[in-house]
Protein backbone atom coordinates (compact mmCIF):
# COMPACT_ATOMS: atom_id res chain seq x y z
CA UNK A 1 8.90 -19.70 40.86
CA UNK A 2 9.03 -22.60 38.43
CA UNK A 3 4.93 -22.50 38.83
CA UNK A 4 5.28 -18.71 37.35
CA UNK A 5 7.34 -19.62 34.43
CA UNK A 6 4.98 -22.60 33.43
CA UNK A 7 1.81 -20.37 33.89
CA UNK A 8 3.69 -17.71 32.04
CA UNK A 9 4.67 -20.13 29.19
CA UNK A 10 1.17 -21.67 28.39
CA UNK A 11 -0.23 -18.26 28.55
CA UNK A 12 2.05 -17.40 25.62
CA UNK A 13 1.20 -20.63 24.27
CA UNK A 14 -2.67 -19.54 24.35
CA UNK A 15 -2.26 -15.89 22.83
CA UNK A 16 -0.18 -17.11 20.25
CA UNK A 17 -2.84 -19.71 19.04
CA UNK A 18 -5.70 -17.00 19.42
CA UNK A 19 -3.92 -14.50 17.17
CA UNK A 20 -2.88 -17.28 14.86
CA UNK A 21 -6.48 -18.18 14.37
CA UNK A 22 -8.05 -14.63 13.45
CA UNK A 23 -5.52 -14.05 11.27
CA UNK A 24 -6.44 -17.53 9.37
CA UNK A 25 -9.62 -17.25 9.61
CA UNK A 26 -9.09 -13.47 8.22
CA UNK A 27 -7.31 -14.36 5.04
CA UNK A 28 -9.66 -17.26 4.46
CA UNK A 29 -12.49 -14.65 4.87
CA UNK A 30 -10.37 -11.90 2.52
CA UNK A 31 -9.86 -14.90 -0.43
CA UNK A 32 -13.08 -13.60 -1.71
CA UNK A 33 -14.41 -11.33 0.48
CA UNK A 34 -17.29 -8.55 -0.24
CA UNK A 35 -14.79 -5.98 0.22
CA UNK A 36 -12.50 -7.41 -2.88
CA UNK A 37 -15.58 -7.41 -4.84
CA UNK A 38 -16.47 -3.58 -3.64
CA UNK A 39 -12.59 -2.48 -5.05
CA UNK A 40 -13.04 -4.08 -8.16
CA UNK A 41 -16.34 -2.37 -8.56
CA UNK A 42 -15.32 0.63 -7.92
CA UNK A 43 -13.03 0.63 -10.30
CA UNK A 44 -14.90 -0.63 -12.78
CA UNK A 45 -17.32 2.69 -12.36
CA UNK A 46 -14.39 5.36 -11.49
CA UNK A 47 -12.03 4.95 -13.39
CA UNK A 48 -12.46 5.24 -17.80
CA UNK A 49 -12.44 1.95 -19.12
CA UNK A 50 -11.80 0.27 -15.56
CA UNK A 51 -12.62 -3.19 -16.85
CA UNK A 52 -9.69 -3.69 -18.84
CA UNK A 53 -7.37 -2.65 -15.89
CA UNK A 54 -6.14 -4.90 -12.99
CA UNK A 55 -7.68 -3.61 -9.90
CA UNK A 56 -5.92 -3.96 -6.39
CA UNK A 57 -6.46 -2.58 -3.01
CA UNK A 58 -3.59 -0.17 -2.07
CA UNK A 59 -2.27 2.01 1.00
CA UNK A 60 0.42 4.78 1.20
CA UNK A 61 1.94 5.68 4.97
CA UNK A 62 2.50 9.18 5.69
CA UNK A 63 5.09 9.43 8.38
CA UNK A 64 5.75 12.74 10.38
CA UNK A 65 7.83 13.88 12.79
CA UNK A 66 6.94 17.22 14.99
CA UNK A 67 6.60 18.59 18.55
CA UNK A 68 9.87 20.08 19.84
CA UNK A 69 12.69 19.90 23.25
CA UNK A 70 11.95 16.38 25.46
CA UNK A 71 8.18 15.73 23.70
CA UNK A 72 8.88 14.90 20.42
CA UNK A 73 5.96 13.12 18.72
CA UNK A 74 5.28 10.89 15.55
CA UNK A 75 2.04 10.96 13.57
CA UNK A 76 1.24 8.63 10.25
CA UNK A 77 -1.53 8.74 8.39
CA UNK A 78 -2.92 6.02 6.16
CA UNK A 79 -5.04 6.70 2.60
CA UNK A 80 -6.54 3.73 1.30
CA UNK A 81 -7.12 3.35 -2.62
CA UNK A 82 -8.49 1.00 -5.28
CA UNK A 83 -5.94 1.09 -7.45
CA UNK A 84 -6.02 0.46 -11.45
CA UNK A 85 -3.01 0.15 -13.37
CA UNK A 86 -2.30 -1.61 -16.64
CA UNK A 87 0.70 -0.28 -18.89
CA UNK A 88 2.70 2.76 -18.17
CA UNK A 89 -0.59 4.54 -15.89
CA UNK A 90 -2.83 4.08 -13.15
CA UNK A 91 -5.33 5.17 -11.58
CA UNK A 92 -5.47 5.88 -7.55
CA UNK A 93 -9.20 5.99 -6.81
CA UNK A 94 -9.15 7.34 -2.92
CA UNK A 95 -11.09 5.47 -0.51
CA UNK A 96 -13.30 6.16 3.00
CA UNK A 97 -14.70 3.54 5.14
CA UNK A 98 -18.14 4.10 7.27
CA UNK A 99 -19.69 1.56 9.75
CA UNK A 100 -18.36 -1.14 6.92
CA UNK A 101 -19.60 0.87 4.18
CA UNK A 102 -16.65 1.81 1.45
CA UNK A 103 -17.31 5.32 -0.45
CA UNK A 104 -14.74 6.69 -2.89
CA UNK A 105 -14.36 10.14 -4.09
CA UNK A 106 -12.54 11.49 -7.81
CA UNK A 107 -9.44 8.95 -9.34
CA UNK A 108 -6.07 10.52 -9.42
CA UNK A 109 -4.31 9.53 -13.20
CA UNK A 110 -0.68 9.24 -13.23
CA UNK A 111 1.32 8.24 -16.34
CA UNK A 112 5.02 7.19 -16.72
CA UNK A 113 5.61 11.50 -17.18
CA UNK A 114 4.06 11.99 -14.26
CA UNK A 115 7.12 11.28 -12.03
CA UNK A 116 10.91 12.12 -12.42
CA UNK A 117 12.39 9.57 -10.61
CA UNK A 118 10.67 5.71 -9.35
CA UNK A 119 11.68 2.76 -7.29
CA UNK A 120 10.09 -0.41 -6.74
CA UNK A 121 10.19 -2.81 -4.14
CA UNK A 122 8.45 -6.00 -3.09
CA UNK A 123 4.44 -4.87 -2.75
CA UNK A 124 5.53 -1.26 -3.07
CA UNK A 125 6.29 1.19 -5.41
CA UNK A 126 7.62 4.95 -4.16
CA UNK A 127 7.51 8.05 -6.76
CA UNK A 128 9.06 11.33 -7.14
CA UNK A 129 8.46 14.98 -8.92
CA UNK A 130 10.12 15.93 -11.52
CA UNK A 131 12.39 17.68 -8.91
CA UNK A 132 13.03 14.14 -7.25
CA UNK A 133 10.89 14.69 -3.60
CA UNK A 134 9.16 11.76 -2.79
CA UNK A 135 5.64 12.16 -3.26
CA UNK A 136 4.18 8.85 -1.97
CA UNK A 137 4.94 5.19 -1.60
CA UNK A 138 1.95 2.88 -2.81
CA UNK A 139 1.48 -0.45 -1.24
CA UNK A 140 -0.13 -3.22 -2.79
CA UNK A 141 0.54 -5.78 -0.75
CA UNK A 142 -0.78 -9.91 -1.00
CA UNK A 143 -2.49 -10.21 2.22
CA UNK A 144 -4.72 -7.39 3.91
CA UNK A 145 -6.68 -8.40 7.37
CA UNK A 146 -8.40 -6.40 10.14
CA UNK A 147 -5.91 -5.76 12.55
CA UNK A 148 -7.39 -2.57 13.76
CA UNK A 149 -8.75 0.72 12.72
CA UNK A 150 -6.22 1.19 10.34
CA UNK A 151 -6.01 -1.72 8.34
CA UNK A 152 -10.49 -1.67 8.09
CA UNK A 153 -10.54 -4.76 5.53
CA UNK A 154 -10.35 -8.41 4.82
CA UNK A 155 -8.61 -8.69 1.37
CA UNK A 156 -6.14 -11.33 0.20
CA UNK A 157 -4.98 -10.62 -3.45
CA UNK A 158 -2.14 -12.93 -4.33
CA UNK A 159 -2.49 -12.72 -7.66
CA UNK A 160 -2.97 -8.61 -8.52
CA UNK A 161 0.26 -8.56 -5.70
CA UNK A 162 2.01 -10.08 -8.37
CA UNK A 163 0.84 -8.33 -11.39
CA UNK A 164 1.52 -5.06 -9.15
CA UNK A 165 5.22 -6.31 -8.94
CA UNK A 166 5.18 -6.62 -12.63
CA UNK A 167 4.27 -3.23 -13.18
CA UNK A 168 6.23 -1.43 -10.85
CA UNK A 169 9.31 -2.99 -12.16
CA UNK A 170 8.95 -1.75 -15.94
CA UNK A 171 7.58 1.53 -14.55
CA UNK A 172 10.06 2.40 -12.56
CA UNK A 173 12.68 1.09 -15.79
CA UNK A 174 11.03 3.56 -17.75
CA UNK A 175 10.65 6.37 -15.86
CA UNK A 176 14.20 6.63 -14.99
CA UNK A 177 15.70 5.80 -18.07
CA UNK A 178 13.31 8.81 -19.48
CA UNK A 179 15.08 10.90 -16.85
CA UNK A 180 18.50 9.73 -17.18
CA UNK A 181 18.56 8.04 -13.53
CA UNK A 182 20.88 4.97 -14.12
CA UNK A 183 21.70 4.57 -10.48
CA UNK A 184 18.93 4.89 -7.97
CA UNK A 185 20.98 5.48 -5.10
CA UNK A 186 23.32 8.04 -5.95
CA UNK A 187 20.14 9.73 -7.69
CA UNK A 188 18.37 9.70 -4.09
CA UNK A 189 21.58 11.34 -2.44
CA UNK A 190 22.14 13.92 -4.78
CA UNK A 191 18.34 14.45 -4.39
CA UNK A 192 18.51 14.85 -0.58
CA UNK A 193 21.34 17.14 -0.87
CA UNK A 194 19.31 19.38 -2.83
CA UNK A 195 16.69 19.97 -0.37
């Protein structure tokens, strides 16, 4: 029995060491990988004036709950964007990945009047209609590795992360103070009781 345990431990041992080496060896690769370069790009040629915007790789998560008596089922669905922002706007510029290839279609422009209500949170930032729904919650996180289909690239952005931060703070100041939200939570409440 003791025999089990052991085998059982250094096996544990082993995985843990394997996944703790691809996921170094991914952020070392996502430092300054192609796929950085390819966001910044993009940007550059989507979006008006794209240099003088910080350019990040984002994500929202789309969460939904369906089926109905003992199968209940939960789908999410992940959009990936080169994101611009600078200011009070941004720019979502919506991303597809092919065989390694990264295409992008049409930015989406938001400005501080695009929203009604905004909260921010470490490498996220979730907005609402005027009408206070949630519309999406954008991710720009520091650290972005290929775990599996859904997470398709190697990017480590430390420093937009933090400029991201920056931004969602004062836009999420000035959008509520624009729409005379002074507390966030009982805001949300009174917004779910509307529905």
């Amino acid at each position: 029995m003791n025999q089990y345990i052991i085998y059982g431990a250094v096996g544990l041992v082993v995985l843990f060491v394997i996944v703790y080496v691809k996921m170094t060896i991914d952020e070392k690769k996502g430092a300054d990988s192609e796929e950085k370069r390819k966001i910044k790009e993009i940007v550059k040629r989507a979006v008006p004036n794209g240099v003088s915007y910080t350019a990040a790789y984002g994500t929202t998560e789309d969460f939904e709950i369906g089926g109905g008596g003992r199968r209940i089922t939960t789908t999410t669905t992940y959009r990936y964007f080169a994101v611009a922002f600078q200011s009070q706007e941004f720019y979502l510029v919506p991303l597809s990945f092919d065989g390694g290839d990264i295409s992008y279609s049409e930015p989406l422009h938001y400005t501080a009047d695009s929203f009604g209500m905004a909260e921010a949170g470490k490498g996220m930032l979730t907005l609402y209609d005027k009408d206070r729904r949630r519309m999406f919650t954008l991710f720009v996180v520091e650290s972005n590795t290929k775990d599996d289909k859904y997470h398709p690239v190697n990017i480590q952005q430390k420093e937009e992360a933090e400029l991201f931060g920056q931004f969602s703070q004062t836009l999420m100041q000035n959008v509520n103070a624009v729409n005379g939200i002074t507390d966030l939570k009982s805001a949300k409440k009174e917004a779910g009781r509307m529905k």
